[in-house]
PDB file of N, CA and C in Angstrom:
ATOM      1  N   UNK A   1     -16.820 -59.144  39.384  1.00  0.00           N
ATOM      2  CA  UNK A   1     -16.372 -57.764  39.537  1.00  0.00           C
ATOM      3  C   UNK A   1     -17.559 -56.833  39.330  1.00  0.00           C
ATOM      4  N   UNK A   2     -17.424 -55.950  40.134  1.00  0.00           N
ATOM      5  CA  UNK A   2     -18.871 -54.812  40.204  1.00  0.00           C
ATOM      6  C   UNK A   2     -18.437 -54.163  39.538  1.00  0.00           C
ATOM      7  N   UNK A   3     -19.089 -53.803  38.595  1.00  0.00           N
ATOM      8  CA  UNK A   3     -18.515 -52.249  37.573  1.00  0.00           C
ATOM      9  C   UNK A   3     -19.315 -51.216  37.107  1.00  0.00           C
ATOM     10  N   UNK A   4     -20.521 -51.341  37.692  1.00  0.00           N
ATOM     11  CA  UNK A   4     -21.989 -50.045  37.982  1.00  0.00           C
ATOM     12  C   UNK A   4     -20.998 -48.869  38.232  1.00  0.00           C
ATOM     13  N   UNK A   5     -19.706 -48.679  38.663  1.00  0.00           N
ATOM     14  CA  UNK A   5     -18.985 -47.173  39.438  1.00  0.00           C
ATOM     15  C   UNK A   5     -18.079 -47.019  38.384  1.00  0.00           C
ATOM     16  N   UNK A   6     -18.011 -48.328  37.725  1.00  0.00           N
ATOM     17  CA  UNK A   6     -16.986 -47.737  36.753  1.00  0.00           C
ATOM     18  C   UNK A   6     -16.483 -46.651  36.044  1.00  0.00           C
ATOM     19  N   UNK A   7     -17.576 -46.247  35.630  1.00  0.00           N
ATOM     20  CA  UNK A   7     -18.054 -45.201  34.375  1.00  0.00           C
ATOM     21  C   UNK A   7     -19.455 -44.579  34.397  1.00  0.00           C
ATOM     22  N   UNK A   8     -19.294 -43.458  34.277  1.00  0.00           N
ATOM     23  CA  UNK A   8     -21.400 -42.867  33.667  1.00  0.00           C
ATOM     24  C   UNK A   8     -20.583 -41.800  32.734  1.00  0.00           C
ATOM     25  N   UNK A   9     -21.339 -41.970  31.598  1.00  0.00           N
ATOM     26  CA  UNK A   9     -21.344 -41.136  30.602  1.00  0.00           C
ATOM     27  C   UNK A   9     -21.837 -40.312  30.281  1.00  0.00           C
ATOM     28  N   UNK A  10     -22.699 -40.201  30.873  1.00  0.00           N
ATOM     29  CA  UNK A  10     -24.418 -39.619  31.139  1.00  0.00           C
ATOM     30  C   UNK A  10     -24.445 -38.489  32.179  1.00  0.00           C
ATOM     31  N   UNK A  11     -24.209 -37.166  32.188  1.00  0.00           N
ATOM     32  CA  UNK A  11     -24.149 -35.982  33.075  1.00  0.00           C
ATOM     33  C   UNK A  11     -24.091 -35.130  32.258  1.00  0.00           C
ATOM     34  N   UNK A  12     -24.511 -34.200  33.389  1.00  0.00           N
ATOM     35  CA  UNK A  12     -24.999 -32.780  32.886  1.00  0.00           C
ATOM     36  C   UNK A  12     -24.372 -31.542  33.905  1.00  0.00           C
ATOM     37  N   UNK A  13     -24.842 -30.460  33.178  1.00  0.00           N
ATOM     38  CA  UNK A  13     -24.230 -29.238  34.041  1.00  0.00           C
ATOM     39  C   UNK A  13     -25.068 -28.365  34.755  1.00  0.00           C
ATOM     40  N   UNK A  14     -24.935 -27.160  34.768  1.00  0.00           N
ATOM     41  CA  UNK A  14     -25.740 -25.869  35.162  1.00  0.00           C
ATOM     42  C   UNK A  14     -26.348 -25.477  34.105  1.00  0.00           C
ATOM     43  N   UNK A  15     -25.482 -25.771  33.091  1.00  0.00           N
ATOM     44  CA  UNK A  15     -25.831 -24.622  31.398  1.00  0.00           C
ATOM     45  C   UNK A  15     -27.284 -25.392  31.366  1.00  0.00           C
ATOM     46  N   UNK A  16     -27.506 -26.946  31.445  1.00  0.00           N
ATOM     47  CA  UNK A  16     -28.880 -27.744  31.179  1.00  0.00           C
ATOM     48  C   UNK A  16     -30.141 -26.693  31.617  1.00  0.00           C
ATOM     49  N   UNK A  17     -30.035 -26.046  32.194  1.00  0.00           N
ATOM     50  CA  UNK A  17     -31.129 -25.845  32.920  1.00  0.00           C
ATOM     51  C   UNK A  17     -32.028 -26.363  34.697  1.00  0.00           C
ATOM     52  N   UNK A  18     -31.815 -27.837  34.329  1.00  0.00           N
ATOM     53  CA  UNK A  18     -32.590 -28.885  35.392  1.00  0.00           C
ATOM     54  C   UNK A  18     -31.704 -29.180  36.326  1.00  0.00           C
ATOM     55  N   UNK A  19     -30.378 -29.442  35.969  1.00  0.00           N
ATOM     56  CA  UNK A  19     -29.144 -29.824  36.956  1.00  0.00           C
ATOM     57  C   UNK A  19     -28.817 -28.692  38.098  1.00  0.00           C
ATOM     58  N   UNK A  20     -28.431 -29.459  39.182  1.00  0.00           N
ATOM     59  CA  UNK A  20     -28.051 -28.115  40.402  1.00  0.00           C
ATOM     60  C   UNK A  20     -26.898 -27.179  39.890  1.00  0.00           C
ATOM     61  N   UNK A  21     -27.048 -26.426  40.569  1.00  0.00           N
ATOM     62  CA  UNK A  21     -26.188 -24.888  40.112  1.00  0.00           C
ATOM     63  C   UNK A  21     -24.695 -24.977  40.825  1.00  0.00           C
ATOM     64  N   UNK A  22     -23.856 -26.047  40.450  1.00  0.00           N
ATOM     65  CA  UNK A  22     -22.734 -25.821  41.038  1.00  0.00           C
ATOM     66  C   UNK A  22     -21.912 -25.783  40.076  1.00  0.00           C
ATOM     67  N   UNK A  23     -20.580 -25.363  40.351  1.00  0.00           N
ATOM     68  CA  UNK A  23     -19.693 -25.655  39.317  1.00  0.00           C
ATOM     69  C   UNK A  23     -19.366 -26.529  39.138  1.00  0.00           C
ATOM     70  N   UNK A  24     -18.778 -27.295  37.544  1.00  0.00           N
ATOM     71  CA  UNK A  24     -18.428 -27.806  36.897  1.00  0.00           C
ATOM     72  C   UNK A  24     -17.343 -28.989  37.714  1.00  0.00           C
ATOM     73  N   UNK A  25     -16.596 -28.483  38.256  1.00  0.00           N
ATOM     74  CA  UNK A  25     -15.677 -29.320  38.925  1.00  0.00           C
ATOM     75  C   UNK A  25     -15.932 -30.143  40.007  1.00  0.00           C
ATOM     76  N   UNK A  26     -17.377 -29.493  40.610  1.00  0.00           N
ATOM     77  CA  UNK A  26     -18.490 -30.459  41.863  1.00  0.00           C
ATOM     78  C   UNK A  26     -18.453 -31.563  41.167  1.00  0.00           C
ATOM     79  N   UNK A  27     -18.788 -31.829  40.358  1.00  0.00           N
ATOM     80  CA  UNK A  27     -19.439 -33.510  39.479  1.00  0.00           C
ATOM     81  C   UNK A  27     -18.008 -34.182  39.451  1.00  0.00           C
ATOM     82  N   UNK A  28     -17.033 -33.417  39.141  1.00  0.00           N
ATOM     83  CA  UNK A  28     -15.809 -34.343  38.918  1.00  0.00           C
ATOM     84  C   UNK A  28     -15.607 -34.901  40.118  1.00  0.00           C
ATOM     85  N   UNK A  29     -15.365 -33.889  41.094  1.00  0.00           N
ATOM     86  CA  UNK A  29     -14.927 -34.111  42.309  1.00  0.00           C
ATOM     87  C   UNK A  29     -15.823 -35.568  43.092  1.00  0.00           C
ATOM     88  N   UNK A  30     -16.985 -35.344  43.046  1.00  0.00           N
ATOM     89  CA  UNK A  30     -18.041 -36.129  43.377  1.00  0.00           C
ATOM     90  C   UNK A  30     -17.765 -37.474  42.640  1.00  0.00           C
ATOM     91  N   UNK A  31     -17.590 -37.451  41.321  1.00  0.00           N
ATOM     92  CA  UNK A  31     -17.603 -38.472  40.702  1.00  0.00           C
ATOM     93  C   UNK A  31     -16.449 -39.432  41.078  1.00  0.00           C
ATOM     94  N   UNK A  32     -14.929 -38.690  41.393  1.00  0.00           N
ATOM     95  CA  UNK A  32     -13.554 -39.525  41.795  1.00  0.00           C
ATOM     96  C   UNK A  32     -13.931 -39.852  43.037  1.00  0.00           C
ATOM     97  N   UNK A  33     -14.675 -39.173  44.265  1.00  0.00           N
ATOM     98  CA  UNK A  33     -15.411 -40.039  45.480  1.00  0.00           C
ATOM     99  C   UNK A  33     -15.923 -41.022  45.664  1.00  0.00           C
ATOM    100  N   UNK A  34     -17.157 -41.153  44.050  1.00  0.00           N
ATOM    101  CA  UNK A  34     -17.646 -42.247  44.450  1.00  0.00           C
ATOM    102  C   UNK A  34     -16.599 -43.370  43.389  1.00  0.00           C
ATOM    103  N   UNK A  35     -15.432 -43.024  43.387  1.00  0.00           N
ATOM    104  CA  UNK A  35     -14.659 -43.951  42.697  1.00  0.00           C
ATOM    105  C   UNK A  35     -14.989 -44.811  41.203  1.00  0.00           C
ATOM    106  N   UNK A  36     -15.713 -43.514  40.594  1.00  0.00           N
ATOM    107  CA  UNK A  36     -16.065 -43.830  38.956  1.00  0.00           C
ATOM    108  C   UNK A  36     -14.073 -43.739  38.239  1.00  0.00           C
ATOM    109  N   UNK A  37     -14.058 -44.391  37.048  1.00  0.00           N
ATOM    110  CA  UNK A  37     -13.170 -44.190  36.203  1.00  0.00           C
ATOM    111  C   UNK A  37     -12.743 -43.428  35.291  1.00  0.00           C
ATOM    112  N   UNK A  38     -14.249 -43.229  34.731  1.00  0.00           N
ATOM    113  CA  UNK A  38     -14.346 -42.255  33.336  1.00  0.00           C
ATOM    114  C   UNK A  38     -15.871 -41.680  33.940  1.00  0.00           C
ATOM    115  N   UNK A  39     -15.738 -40.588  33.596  1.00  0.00           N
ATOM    116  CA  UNK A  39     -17.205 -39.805  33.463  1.00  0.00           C
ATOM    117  C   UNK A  39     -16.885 -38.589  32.456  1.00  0.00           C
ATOM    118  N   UNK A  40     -18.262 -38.894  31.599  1.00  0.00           N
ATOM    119  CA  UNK A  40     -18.604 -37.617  31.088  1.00  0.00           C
ATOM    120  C   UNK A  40     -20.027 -37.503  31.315  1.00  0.00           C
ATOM    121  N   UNK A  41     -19.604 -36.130  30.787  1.00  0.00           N
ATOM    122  CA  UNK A  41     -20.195 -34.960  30.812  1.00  0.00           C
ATOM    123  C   UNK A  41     -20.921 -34.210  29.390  1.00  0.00           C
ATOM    124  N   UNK A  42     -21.997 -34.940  29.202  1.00  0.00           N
ATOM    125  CA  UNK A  42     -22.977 -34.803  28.421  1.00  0.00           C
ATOM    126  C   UNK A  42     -24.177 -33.782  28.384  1.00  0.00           C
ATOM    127  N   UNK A  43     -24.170 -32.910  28.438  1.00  0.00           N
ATOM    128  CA  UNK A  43     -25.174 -31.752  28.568  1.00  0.00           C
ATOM    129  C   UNK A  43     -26.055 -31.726  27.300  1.00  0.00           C
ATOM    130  N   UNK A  44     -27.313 -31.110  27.427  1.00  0.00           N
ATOM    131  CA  UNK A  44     -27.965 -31.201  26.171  1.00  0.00           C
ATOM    132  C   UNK A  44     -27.036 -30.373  25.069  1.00  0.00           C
ATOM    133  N   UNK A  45     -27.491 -30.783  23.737  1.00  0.00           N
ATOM    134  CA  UNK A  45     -27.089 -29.958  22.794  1.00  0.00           C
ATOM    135  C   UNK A  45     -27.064 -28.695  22.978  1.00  0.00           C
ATOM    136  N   UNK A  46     -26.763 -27.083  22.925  1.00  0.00           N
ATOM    137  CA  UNK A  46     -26.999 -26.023  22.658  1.00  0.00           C
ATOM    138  C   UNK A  46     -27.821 -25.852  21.557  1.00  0.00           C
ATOM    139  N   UNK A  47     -28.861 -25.210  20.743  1.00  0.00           N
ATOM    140  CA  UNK A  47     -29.655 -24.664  20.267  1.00  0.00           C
ATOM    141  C   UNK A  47     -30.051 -22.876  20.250  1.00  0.00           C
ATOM    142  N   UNK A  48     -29.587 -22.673  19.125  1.00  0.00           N
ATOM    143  CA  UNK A  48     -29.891 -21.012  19.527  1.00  0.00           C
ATOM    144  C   UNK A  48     -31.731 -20.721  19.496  1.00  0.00           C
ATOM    145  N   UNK A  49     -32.120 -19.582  20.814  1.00  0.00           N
ATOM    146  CA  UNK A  49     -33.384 -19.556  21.405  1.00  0.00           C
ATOM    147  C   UNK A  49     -34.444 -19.285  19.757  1.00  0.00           C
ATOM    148  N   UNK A  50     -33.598 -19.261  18.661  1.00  0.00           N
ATOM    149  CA  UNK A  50     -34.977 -18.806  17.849  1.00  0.00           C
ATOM    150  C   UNK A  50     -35.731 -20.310  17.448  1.00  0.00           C
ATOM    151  N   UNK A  51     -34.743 -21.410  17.383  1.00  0.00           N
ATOM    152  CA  UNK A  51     -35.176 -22.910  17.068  1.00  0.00           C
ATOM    153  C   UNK A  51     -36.430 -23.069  18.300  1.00  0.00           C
ATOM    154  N   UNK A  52     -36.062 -22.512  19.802  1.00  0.00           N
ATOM    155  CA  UNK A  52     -36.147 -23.579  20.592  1.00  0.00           C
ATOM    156  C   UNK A  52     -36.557 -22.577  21.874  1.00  0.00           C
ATOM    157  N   UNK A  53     -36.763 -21.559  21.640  1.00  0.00           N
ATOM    158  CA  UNK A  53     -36.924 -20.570  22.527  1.00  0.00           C
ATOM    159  C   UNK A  53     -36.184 -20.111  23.984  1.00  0.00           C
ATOM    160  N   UNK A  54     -36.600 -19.831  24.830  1.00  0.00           N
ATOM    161  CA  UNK A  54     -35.969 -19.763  25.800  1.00  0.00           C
ATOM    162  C   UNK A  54     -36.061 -20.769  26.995  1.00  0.00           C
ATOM    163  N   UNK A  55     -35.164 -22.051  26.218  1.00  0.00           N
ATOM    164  CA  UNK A  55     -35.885 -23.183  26.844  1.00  0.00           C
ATOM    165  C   UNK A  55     -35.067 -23.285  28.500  1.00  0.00           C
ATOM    166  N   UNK A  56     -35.595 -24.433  29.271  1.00  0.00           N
ATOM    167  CA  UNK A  56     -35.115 -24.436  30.500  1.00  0.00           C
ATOM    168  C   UNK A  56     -34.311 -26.096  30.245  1.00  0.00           C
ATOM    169  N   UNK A  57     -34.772 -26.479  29.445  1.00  0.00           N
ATOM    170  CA  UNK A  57     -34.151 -28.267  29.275  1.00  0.00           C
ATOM    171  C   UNK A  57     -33.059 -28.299  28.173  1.00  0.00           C
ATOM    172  N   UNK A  58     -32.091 -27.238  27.651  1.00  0.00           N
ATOM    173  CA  UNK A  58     -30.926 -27.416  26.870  1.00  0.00           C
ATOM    174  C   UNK A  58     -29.865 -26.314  27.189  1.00  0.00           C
ATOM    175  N   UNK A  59     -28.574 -26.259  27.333  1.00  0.00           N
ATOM    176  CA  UNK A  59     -28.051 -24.967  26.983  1.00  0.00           C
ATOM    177  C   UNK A  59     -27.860 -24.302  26.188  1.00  0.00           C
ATOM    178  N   UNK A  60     -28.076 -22.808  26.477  1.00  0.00           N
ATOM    179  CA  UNK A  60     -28.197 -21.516  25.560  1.00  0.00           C
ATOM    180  C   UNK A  60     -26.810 -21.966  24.236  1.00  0.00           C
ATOM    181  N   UNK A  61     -27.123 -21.542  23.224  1.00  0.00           N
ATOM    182  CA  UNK A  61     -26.153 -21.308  22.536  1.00  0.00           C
ATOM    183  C   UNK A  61     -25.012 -20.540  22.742  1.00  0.00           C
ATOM    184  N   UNK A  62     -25.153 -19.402  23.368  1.00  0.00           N
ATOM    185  CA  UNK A  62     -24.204 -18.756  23.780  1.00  0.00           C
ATOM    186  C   UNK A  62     -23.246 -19.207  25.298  1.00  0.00           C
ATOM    187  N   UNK A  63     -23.623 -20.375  25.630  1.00  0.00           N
ATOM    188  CA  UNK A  63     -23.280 -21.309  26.571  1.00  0.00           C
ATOM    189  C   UNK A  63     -22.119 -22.128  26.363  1.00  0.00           C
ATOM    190  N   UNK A  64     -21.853 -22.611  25.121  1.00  0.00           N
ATOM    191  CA  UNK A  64     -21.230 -23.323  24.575  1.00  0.00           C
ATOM    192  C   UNK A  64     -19.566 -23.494  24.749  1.00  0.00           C
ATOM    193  N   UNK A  65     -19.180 -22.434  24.714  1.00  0.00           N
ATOM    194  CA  UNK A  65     -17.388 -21.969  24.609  1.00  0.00           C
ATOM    195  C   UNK A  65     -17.215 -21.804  25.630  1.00  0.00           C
ATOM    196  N   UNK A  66     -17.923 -21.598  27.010  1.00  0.00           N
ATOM    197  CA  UNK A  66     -17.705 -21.515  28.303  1.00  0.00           C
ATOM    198  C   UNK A  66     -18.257 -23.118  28.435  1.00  0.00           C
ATOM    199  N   UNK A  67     -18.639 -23.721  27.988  1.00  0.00           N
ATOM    200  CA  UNK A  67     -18.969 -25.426  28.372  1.00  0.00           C
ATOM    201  C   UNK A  67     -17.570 -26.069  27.599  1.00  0.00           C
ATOM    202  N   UNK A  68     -17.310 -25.924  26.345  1.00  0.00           N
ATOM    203  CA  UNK A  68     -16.307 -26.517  26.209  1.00  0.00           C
ATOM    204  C   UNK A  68     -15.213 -26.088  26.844  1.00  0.00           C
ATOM    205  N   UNK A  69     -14.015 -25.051  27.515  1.00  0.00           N
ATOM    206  CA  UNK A  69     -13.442 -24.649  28.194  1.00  0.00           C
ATOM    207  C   UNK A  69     -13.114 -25.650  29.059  1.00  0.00           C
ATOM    208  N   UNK A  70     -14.574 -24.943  30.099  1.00  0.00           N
ATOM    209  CA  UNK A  70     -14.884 -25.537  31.551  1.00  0.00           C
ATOM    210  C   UNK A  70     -13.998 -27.221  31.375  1.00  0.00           C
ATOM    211  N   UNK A  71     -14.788 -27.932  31.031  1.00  0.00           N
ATOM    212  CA  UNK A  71     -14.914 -29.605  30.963  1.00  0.00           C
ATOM    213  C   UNK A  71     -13.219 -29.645  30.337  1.00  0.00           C
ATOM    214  N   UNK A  72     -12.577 -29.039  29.200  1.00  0.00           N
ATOM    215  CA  UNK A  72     -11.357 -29.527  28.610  1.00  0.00           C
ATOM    216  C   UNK A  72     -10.383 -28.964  29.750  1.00  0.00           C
ATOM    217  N   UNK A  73     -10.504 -28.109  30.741  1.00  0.00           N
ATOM    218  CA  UNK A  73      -9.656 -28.084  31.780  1.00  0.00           C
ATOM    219  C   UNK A  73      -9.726 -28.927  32.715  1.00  0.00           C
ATOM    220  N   UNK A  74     -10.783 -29.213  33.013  1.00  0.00           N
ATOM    221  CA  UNK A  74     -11.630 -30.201  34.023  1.00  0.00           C
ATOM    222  C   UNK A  74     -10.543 -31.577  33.659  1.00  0.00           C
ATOM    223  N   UNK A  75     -10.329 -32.103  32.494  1.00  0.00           N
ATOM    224  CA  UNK A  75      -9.848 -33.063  31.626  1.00  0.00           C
ATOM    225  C   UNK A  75      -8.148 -32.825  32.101  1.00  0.00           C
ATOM    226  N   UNK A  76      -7.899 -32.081  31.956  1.00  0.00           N
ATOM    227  CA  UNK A  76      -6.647 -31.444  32.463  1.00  0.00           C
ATOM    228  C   UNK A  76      -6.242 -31.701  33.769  1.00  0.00           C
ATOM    229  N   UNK A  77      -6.973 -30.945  34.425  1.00  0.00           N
ATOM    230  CA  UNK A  77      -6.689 -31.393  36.136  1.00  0.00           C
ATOM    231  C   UNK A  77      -6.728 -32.157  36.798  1.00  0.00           C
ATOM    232  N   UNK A  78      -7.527 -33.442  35.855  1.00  0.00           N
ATOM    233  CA  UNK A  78      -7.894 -34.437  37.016  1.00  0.00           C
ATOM    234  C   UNK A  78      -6.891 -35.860  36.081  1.00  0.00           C
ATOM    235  N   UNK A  79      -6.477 -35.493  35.036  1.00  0.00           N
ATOM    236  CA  UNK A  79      -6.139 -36.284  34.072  1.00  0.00           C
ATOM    237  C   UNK A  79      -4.670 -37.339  35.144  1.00  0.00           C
ATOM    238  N   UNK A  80      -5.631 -38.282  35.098  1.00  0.00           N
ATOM    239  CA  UNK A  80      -4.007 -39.281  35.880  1.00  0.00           C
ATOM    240  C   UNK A  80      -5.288 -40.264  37.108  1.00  0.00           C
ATOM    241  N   UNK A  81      -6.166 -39.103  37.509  1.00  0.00           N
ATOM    242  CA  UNK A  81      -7.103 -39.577  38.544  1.00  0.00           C
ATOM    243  C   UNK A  81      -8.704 -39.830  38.103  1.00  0.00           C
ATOM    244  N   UNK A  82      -9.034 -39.303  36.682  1.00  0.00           N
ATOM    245  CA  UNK A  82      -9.929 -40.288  36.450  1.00  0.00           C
ATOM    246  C   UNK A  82     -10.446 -39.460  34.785  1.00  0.00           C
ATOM    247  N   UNK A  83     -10.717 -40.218  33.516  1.00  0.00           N
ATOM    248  CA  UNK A  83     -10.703 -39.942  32.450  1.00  0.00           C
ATOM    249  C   UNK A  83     -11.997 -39.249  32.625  1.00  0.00           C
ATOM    250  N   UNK A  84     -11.663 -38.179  31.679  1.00  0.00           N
ATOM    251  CA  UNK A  84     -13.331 -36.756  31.502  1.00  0.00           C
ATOM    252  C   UNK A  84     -13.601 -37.094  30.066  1.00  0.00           C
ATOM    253  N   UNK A  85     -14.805 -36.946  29.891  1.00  0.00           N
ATOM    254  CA  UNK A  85     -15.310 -37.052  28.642  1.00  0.00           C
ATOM    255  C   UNK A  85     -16.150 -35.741  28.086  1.00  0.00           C
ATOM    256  N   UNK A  86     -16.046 -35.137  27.288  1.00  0.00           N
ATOM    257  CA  UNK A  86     -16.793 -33.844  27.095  1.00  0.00           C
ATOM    258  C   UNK A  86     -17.708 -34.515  26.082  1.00  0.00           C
ATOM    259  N   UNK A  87     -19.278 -34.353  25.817  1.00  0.00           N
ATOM    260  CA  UNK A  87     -19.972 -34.552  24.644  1.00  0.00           C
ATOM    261  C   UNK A  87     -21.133 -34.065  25.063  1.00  0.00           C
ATOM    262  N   UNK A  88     -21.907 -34.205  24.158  1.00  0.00           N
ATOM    263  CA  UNK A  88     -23.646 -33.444  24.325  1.00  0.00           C
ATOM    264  C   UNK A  88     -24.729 -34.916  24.014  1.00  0.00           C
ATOM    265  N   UNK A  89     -25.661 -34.741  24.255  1.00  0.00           N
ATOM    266  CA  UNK A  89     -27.117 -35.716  24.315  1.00  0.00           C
ATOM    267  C   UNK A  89     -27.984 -34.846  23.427  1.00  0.00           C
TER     268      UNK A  89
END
């Protein structure tokens, strides 16, 4: 049994910085295409800019409550067609 599609745990968003600028629900959508099971959605930690400045490789602190939202609806809508995982790296 092939199970490389199974699952990635390992994704990111817009808030990252490096990731393409789509919404949140692109990756899901994308992800039930290529017939994954579970995916999350791992974005860097948030860090407020005085630790870490105005970095381009984590999301803003003030990022955060619009990242958790996003993803726990995301979890919602798709819930039946493929498990969401919300966490940070």
């Amino acid at each position: 049994m092939d199970y490389s599609k199974d699952y990635n745990y390992h994704s990111h968003t817009f808030r990252c910085g490096h990731a393409a600028n789509v919404p949140d629900g692109a990756y899901i959508l994308k992800a039930v295409e290529c017939g994954y099971k579970k995916y999350g959605v791992t974005d860097h930690v948030p860090v407020h800019p005085i630790f870490f400045g105005d970095s381009y490789v984590r999301m803003h602190d003030s990022d955060r409550y619009d990242y958790y939202d996003s993803i726990e609806k995301l979890k919602e809508l798709y819930k039946g067609t493929i498990d969401v995982y919300l966490g940070f790296e």
